[in-house]
C-alpha atoms as a PDB file:
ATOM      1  CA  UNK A   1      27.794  65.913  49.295  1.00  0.00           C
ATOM      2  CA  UNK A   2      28.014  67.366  52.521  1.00  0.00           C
ATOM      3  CA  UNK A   3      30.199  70.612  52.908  1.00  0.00           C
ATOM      4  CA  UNK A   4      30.075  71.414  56.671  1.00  0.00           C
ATOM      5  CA  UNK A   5      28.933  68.699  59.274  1.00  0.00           C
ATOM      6  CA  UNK A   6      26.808  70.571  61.813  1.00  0.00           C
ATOM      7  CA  UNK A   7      27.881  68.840  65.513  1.00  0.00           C
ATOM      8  CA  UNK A   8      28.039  69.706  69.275  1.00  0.00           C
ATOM      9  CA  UNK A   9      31.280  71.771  69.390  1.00  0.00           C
ATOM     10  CA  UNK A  10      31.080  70.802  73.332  1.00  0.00           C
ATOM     11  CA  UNK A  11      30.138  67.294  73.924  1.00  0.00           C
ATOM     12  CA  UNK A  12      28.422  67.932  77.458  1.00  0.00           C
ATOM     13  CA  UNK A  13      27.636  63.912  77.676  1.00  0.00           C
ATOM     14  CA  UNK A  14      31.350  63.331  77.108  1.00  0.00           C
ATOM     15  CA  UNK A  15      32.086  65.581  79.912  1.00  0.00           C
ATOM     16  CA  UNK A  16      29.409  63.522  82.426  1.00  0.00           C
ATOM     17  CA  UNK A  17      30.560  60.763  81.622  1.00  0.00           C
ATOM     18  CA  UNK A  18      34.536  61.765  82.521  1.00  0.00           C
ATOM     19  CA  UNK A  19      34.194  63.633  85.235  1.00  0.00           C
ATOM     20  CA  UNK A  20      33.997  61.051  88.081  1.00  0.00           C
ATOM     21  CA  UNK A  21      37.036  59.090  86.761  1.00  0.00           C
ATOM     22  CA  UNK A  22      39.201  62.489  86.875  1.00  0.00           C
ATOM     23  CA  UNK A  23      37.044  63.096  90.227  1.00  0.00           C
ATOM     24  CA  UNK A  24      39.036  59.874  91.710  1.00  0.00           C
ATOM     25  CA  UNK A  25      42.016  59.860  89.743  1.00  0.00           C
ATOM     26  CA  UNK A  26      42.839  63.955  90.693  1.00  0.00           C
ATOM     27  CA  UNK A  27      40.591  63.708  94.754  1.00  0.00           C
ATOM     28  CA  UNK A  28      38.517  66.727  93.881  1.00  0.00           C
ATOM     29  CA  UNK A  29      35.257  67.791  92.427  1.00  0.00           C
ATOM     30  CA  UNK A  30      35.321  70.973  90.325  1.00  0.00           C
ATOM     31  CA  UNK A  31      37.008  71.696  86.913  1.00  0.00           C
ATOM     32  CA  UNK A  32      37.288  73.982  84.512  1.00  0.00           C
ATOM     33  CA  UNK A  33      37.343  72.495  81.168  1.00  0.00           C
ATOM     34  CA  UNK A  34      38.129  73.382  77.234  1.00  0.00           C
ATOM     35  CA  UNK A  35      37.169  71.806  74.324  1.00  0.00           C
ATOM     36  CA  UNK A  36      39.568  72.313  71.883  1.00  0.00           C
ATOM     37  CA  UNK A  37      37.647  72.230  68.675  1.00  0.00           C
ATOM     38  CA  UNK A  38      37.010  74.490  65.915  1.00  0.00           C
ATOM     39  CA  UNK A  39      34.064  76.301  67.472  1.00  0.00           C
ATOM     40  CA  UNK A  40      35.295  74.969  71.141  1.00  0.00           C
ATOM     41  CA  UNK A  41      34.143  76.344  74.370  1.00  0.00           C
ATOM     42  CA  UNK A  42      34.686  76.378  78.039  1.00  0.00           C
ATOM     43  CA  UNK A  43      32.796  74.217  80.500  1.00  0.00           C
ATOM     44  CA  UNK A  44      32.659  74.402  84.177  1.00  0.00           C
ATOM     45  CA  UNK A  45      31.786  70.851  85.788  1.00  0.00           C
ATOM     46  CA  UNK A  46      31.087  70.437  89.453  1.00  0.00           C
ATOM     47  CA  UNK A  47      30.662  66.306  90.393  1.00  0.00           C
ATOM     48  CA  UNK A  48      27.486  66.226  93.188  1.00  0.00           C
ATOM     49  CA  UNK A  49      29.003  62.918  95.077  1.00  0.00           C
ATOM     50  CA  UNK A  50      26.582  62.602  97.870  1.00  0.00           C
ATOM     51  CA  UNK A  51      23.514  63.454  94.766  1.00  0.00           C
ATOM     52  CA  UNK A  52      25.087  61.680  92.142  1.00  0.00           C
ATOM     53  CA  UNK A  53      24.917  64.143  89.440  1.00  0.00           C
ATOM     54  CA  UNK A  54      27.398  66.034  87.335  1.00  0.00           C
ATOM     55  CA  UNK A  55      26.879  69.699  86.827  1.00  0.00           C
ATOM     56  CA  UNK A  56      27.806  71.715  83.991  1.00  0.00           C
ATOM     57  CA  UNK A  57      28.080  75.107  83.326  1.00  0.00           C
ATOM     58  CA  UNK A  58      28.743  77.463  80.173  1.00  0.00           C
ATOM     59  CA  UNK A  59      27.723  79.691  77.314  1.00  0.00           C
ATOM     60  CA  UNK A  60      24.932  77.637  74.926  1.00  0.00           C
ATOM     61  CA  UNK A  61      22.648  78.918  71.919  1.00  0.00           C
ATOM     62  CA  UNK A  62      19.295  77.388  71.055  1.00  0.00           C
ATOM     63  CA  UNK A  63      19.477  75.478  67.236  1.00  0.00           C
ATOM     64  CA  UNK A  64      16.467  73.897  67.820  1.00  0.00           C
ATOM     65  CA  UNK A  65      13.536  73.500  69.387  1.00  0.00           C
ATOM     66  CA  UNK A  66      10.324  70.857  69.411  1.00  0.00           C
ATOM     67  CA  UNK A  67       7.575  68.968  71.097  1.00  0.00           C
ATOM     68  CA  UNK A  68       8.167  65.143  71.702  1.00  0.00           C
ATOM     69  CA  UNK A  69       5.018  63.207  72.406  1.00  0.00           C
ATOM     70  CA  UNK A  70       5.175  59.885  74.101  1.00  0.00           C
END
């Protein structure tokens, strides 16, 4: 039995995939957002039109690392 599920307090793939629909909705491209969980956090986004990339910015710790081969 699991006591504590271990997740992403701040989904940053949530946020990407958001921000150009509030881009449109509100006409501009930089936000400031929170995610209100538990262990939440604060995430600046910045949508790169012309690029096609979202940016994100904020505070992140390493919980794992490792070597994918391919």
């Amino acid at each position: 039995m699991l006591l504590h599920t271990f997740q992403d307090p701040v989904c940053g793939s949530a946020h990407c995939a958001l921000t150009p629909y509030w881009s449109q909705k509100l006409g501009k491209c930089d936000f400031i957002a929170n995610a209100a969980s538990t262990r939440g956090g604060i995430i600046n986004i910045h949508l790169d039109e012309q690029n096609q990339r979202v940016l994100l910015q904020g505070k992140a710790v390493t919980v794992m690392e490792g070597c994918l081969l391919v």
